[in-house]
Protein backbone atom coordinates (compact mmCIF):
# COMPACT_ATOMS: atom_id res chain seq x y z
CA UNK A 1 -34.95 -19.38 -0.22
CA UNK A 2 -34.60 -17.80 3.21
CA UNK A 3 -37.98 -16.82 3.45
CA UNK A 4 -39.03 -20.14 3.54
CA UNK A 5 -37.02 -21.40 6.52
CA UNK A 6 -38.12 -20.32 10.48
CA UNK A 7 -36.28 -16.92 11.26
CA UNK A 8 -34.87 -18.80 14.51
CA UNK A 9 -32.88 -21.08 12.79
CA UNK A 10 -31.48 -18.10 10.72
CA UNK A 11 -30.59 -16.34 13.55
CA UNK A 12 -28.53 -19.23 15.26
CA UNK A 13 -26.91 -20.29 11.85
CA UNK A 14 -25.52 -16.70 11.57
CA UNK A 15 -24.58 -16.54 15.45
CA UNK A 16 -22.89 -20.04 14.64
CA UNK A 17 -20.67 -18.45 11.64
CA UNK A 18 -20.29 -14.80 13.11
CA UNK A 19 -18.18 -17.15 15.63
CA UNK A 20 -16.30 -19.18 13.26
CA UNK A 21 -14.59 -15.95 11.41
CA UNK A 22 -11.70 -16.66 13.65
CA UNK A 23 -11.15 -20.11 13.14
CA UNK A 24 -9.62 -23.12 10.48
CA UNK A 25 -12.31 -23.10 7.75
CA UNK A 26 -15.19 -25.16 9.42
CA UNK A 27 -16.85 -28.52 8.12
CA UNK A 28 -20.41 -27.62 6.90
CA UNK A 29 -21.95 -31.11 8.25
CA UNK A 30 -20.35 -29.97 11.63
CA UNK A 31 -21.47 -26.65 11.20
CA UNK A 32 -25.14 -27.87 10.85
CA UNK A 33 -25.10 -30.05 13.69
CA UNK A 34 -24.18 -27.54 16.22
CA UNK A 35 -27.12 -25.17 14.60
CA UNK A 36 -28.96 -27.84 15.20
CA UNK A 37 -28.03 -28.64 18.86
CA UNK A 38 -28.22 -24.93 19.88
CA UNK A 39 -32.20 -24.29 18.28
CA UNK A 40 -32.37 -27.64 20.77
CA UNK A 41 -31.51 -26.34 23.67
CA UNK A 42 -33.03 -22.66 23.09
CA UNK A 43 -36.16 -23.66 22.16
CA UNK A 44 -36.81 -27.23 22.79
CA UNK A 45 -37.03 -30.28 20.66
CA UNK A 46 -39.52 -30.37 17.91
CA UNK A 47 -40.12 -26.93 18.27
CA UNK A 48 -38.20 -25.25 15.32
CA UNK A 49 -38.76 -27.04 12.00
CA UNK A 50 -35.02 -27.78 10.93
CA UNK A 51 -33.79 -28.20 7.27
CA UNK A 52 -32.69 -31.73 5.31
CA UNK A 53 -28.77 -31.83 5.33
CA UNK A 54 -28.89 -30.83 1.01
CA UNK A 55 -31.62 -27.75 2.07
CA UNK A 56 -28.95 -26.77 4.90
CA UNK A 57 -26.14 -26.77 2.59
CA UNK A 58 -27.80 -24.92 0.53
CA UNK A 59 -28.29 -21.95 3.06
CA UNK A 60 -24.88 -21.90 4.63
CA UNK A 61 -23.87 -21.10 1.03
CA UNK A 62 -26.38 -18.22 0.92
CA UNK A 63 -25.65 -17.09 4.72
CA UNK A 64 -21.69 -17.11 3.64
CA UNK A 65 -21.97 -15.52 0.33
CA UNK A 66 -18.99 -13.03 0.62
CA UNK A 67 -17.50 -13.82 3.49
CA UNK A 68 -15.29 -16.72 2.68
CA UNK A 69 -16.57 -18.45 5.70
CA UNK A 70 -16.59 -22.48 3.83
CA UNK A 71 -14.05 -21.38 0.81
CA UNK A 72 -11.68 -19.08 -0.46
CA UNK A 73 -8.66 -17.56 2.46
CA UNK A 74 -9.15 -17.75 5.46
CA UNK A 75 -6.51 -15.08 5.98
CA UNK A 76 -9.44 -13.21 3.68
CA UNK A 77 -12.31 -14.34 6.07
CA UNK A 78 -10.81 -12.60 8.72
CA UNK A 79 -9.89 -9.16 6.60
CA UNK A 80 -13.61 -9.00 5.67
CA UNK A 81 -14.58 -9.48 9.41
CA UNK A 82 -13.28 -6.54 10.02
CA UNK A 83 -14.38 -4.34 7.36
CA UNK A 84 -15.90 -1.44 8.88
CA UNK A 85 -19.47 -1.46 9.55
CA UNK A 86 -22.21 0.84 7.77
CA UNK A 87 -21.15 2.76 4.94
CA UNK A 88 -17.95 2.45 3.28
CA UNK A 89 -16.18 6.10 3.76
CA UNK A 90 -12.84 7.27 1.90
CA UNK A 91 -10.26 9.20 2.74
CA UNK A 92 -10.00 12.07 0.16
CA UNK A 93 -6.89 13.64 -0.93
CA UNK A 94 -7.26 16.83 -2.67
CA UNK A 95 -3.39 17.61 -3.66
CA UNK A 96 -0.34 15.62 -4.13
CA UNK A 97 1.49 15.16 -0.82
CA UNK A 98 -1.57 15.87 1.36
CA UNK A 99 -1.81 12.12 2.46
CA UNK A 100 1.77 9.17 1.54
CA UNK A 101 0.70 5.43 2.25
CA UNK A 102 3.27 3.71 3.68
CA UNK A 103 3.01 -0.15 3.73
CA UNK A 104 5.47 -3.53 3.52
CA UNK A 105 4.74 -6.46 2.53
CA UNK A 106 6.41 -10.02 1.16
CA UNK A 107 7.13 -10.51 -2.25
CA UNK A 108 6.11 -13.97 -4.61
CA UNK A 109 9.53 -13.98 -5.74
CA UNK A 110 12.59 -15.51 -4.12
CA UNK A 111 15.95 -13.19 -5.03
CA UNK A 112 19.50 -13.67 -4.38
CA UNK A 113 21.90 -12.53 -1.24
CA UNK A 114 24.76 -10.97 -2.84
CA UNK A 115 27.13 -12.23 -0.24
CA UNK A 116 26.38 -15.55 -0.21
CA UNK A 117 24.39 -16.13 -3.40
CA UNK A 118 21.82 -18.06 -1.86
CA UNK A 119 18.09 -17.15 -2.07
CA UNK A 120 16.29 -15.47 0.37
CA UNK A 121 12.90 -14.11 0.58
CA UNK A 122 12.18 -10.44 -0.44
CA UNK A 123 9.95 -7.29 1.74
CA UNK A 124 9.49 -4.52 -0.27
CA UNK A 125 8.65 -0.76 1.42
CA UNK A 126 6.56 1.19 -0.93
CA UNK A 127 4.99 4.81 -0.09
CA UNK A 128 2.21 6.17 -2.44
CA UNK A 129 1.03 9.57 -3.11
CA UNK A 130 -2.89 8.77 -2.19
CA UNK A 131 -4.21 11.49 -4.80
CA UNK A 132 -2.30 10.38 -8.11
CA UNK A 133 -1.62 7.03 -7.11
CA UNK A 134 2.18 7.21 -8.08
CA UNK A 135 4.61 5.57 -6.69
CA UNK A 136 7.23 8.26 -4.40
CA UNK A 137 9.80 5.82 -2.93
CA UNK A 138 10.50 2.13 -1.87
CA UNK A 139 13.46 -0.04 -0.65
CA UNK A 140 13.68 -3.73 -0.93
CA UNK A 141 15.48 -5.73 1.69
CA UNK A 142 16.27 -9.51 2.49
CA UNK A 143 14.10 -11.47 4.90
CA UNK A 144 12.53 -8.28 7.19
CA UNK A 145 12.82 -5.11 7.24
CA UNK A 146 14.07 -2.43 9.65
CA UNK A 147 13.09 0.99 10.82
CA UNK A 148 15.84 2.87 8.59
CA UNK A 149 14.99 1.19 5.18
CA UNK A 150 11.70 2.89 6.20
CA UNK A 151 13.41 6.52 7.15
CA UNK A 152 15.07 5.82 3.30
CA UNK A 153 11.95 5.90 2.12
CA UNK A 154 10.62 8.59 3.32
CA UNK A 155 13.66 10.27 2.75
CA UNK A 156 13.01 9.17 -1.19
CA UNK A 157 9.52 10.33 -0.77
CA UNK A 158 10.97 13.90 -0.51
CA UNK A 159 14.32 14.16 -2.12
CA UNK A 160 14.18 11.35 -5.28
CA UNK A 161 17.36 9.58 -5.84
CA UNK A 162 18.99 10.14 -9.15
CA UNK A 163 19.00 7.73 -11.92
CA UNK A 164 22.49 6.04 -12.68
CA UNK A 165 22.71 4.08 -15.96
CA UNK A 166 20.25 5.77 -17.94
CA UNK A 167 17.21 3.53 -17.12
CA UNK A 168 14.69 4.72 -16.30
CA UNK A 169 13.35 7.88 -14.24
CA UNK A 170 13.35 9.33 -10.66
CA UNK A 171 9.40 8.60 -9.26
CA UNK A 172 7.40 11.73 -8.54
CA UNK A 173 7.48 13.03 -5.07
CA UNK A 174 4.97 14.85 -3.22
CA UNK A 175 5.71 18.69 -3.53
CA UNK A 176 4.43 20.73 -6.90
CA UNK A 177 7.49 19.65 -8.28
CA UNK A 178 7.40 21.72 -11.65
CA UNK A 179 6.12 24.75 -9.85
CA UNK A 180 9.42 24.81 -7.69
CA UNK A 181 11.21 28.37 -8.63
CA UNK A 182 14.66 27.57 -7.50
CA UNK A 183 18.21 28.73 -9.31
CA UNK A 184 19.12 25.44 -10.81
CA UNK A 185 22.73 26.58 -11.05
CA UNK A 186 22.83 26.71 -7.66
CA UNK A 187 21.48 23.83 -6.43
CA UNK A 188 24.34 21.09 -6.80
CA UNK A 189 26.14 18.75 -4.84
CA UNK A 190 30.06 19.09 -4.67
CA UNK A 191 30.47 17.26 -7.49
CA UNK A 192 28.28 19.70 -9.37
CA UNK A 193 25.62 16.88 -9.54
CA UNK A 194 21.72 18.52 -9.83
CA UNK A 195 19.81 18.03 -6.46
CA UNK A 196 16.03 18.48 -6.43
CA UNK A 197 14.41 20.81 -3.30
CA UNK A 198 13.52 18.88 -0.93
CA UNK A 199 9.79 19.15 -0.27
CA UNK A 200 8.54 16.75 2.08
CA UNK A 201 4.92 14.69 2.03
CA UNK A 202 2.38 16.21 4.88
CA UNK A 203 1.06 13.29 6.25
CA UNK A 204 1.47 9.34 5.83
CA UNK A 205 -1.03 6.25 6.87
CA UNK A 206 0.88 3.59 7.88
CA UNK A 207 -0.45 -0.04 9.80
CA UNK A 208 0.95 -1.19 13.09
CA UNK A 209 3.98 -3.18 12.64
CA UNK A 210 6.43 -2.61 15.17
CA UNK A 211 9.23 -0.63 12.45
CA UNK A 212 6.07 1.89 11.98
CA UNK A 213 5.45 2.54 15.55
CA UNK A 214 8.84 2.79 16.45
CA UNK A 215 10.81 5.70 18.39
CA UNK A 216 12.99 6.19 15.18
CA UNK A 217 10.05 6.50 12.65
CA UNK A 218 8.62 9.13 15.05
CA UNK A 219 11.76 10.91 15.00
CA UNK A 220 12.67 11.05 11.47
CA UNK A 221 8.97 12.12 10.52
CA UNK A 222 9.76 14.84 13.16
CA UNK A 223 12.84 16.00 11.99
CA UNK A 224 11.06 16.43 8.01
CA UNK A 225 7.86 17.94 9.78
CA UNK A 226 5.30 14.88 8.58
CA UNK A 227 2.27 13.79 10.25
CA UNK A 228 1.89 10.64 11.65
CA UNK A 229 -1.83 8.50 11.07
CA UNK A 230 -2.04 5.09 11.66
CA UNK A 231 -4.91 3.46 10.13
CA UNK A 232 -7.47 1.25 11.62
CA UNK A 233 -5.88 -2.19 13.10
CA UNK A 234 -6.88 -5.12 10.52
CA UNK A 235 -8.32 -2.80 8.18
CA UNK A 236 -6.73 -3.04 4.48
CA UNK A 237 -9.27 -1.15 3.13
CA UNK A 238 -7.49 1.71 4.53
CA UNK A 239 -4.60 1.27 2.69
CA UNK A 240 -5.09 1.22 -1.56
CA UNK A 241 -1.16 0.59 -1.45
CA UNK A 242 -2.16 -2.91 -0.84
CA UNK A 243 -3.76 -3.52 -4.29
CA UNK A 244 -1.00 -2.45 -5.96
CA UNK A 245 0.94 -5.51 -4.34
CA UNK A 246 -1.42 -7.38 -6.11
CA UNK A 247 -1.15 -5.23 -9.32
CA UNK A 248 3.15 -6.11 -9.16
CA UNK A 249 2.49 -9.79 -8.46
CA UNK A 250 0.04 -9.91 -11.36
CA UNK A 251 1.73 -7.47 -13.72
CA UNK A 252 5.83 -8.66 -13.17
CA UNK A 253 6.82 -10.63 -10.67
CA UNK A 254 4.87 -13.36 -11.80
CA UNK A 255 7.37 -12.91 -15.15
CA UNK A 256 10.40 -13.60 -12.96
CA UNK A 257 12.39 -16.22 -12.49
CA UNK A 258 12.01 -17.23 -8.59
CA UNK A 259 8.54 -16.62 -8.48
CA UNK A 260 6.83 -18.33 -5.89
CA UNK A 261 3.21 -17.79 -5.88
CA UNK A 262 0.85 -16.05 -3.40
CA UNK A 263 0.88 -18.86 -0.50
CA UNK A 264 2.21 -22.61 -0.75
CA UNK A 265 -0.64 -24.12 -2.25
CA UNK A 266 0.26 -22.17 -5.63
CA UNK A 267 4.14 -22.93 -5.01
CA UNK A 268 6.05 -24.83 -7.92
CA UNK A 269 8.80 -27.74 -7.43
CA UNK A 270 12.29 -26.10 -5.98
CA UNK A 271 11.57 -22.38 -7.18
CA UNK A 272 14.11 -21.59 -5.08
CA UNK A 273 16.72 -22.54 -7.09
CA UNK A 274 15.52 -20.65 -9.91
CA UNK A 275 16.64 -17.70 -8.31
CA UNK A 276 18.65 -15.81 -10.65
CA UNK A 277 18.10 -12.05 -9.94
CA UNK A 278 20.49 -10.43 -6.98
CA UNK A 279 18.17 -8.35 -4.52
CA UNK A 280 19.50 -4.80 -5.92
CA UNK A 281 19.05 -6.25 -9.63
CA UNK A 282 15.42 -7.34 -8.68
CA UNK A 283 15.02 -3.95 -6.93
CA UNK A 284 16.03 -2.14 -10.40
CA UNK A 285 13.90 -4.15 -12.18
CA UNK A 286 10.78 -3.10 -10.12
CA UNK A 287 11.33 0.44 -10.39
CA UNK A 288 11.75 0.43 -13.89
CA UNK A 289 8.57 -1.56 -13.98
CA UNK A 290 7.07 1.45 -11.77
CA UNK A 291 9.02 4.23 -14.05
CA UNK A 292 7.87 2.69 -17.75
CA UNK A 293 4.96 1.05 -17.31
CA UNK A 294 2.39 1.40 -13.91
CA UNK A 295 2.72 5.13 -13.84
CA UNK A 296 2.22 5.38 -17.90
CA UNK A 297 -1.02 3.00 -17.83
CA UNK A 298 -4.55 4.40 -17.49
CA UNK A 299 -5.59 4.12 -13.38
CA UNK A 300 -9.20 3.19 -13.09
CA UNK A 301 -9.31 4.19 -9.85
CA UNK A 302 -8.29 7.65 -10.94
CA UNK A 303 -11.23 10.29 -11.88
CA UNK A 304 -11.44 14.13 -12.03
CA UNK A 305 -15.07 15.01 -11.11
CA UNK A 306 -15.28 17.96 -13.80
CA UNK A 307 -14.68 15.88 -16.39
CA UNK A 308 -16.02 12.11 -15.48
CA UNK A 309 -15.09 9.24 -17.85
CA UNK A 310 -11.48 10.80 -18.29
CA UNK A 311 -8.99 8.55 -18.90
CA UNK A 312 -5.79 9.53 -16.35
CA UNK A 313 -2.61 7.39 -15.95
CA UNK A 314 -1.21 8.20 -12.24
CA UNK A 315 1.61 10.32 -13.81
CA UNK A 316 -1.09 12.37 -15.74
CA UNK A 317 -3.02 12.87 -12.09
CA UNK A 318 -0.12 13.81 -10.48
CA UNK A 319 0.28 16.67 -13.21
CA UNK A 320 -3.51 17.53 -12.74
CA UNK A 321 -2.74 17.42 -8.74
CA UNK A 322 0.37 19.97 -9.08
CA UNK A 323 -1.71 22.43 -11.53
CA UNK A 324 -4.39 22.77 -9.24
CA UNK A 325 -2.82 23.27 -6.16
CA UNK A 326 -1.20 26.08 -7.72
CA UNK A 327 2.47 27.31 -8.01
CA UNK A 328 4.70 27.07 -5.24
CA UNK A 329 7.59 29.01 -3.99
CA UNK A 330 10.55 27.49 -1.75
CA UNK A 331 13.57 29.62 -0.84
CA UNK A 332 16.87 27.79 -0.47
CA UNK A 333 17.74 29.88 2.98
CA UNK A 334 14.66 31.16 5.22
CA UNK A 335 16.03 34.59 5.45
CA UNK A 336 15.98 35.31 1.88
CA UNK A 337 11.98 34.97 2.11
CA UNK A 338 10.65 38.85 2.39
CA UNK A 339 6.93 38.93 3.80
CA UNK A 340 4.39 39.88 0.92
CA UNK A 341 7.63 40.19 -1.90
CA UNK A 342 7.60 36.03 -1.93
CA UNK A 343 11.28 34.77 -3.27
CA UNK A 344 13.97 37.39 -3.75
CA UNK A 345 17.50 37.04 -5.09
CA UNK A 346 20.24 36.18 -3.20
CA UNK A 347 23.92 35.53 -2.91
CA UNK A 348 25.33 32.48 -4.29
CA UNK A 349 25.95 29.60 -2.07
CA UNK A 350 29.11 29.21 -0.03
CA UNK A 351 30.88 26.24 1.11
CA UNK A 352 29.09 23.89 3.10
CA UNK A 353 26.01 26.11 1.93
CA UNK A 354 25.43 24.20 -1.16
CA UNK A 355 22.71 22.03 -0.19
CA UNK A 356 19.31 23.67 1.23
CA UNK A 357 18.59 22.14 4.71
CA UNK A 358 15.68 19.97 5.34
């Protein structure tokens, strides 16, 4: 079809949509008319042979295919404006805890403030392990969220919290955790409670919201020795974390009672007072979601390229991850470490002593 229409009124119908990926979805009759006006006035009338109004529909369709300039989100129209020219590149994680994605986003489901019991909306912090695709820590808080509730889950992302209730399991965090050699005897709390080593993620990718780029983030990642990367501004791409959003909308949320829908187009009639769940119920719920199901599932996305077509849930990567980057050892106290001897006994813990520092 576009080889049958003059390569000047191509070119202006694409300059004409390249500059509508910022704006309200456009009219295609109005669209057409200023194509027309500017092959006009660049080349004169009667000049360029311009297409019937059903013909020209027919090619903004073609120009447009997949970039939701006449239909679909805007919202998407301008994510796959900015999609980065050229070839598509990836970054590659080779271990578990080389690279955390840290991202927050709004939930489709309203919850309940336990204070006041009425319904408020939901943000929920998540930070994945980008080689396994598991799930290391999130926090889920009321309205917006805050620089600490991120610092919590970092904090999560190397020391998991223990379960309470029996339901079920502490996520995976990003350190060869079954390689660990540590004296589990001596590693409790003072209530004689297990603790796990702490052994903190390398590096996260987070975007550019203002709790991410903040003094206390930078801090905090200081004080656990983590790497700071911010990925590329208005670039989702760079961040998988944000298809498993979708993935928790599609695979639970949309269960719930509350749920609201992606935008309010798809919202039902007073789905705010079907609000049952309190936010820390709701929370629960989600990581027992996480716990049972996600990280149990085969991952598509998930491949070992020595044995392609491999079937791998993200906890089953994650053990595949901690195998091959090989046993690790961690000494409670630095000075029981001896150069070339690795881990060596040492005295039981005193006191205050009872919990390796970070």
């Amino acid at each position: 079809m576009l080889d049958r229409v003059d390569p000047r009124w191509l070119e202006t119908a694409r300059s004409v949509i390249k500059r509508l990926e910022k704006s309200s979805r456009p009219v295609r009759g109005l669209v057409l008319i200023e194509i027309e006006e500017r092959v006009v006035k660049e080349y004169g009338p009667g000049v360029v042979s311009i297409p019937k109004q059903t013909k020209g529909y027919a090619l903004l369709k073609e120009l447009s295919r997949g970039t939701n300039a006449f239909d679909g989100s805007t919202k998407g129209k301008r994510s796959i404006a900015n999609r980065p020219q050229g070839v598509f590149g990836r970054l590659r994680a080779t271990r578990p805890g080389e690279y955390v994605v840290l991202d927050t986003n709004s939930l489709d489901v309203f919850a309940m403030e336990p204070v006041t019991c009425r319904w408020v909306q939901c943000e929920l912090t998540v930070a994945m392990d980008l080689y396994s695709k598991v799930i290391t820590g999130l926090r889920l808080t009321p309205v917006s969220t805050k620089s600490t509730d991120v610092a919590g889950v970092l904090f999560e992302t190397i020391r998991p919290r223990e379960v309470s209730g029996g339901t079920g399991e502490p996520f995976p965090y990003c350190g060869v955790p079954s390689t660990v050699v540590f004296d589990a005897e001596k590693l409790v709390d003072a209530d004689g409670q297990p603790l796990l080593p702490p052994v903190a993620a390398e590096t996260i990718i987070y975007d550019h919201g203002k709790i991410y780029v903040s003094n206390h983030i930078a801090s905090v990642s200081a004080k656990l020795d983590i790497s700071l990367q911010p990925a590329r501004p208005y670039t989702p791409t760079d961040k998988p974390v944000e298809r498993w959003i979708k993935t928790l909308n599609q695979g639970l949320l949309a269960a719930l009672p509350g749920y609201k829908g992606p935008d309010v187009h798809s919202r039902g009639e007073n789905v705010e007072n079907e609000a049952y769940f309190f936010l820390d119920e709701l929370e629960a719920i989600i990581r027992e979601w996480i716990t049972l199901i996600y990280h149990r599932r085969h991952h598509r996305g998930l491949t070992i390229p020595e044995v392609p077509g491999l079937k791998l849930s993200p906890l089953e990567m994650f053990e595949h991850g901690v195998n091959r980057a090989g046993p690790l050892r961690i000494p409670s106290r630095p000075r029981v470490r001896v150069p070339g001897r690795g881990v060596v006994p040492h005295p039981p813990l005193r006191g205050g002593d009872q919990r390796p520092p970070l």
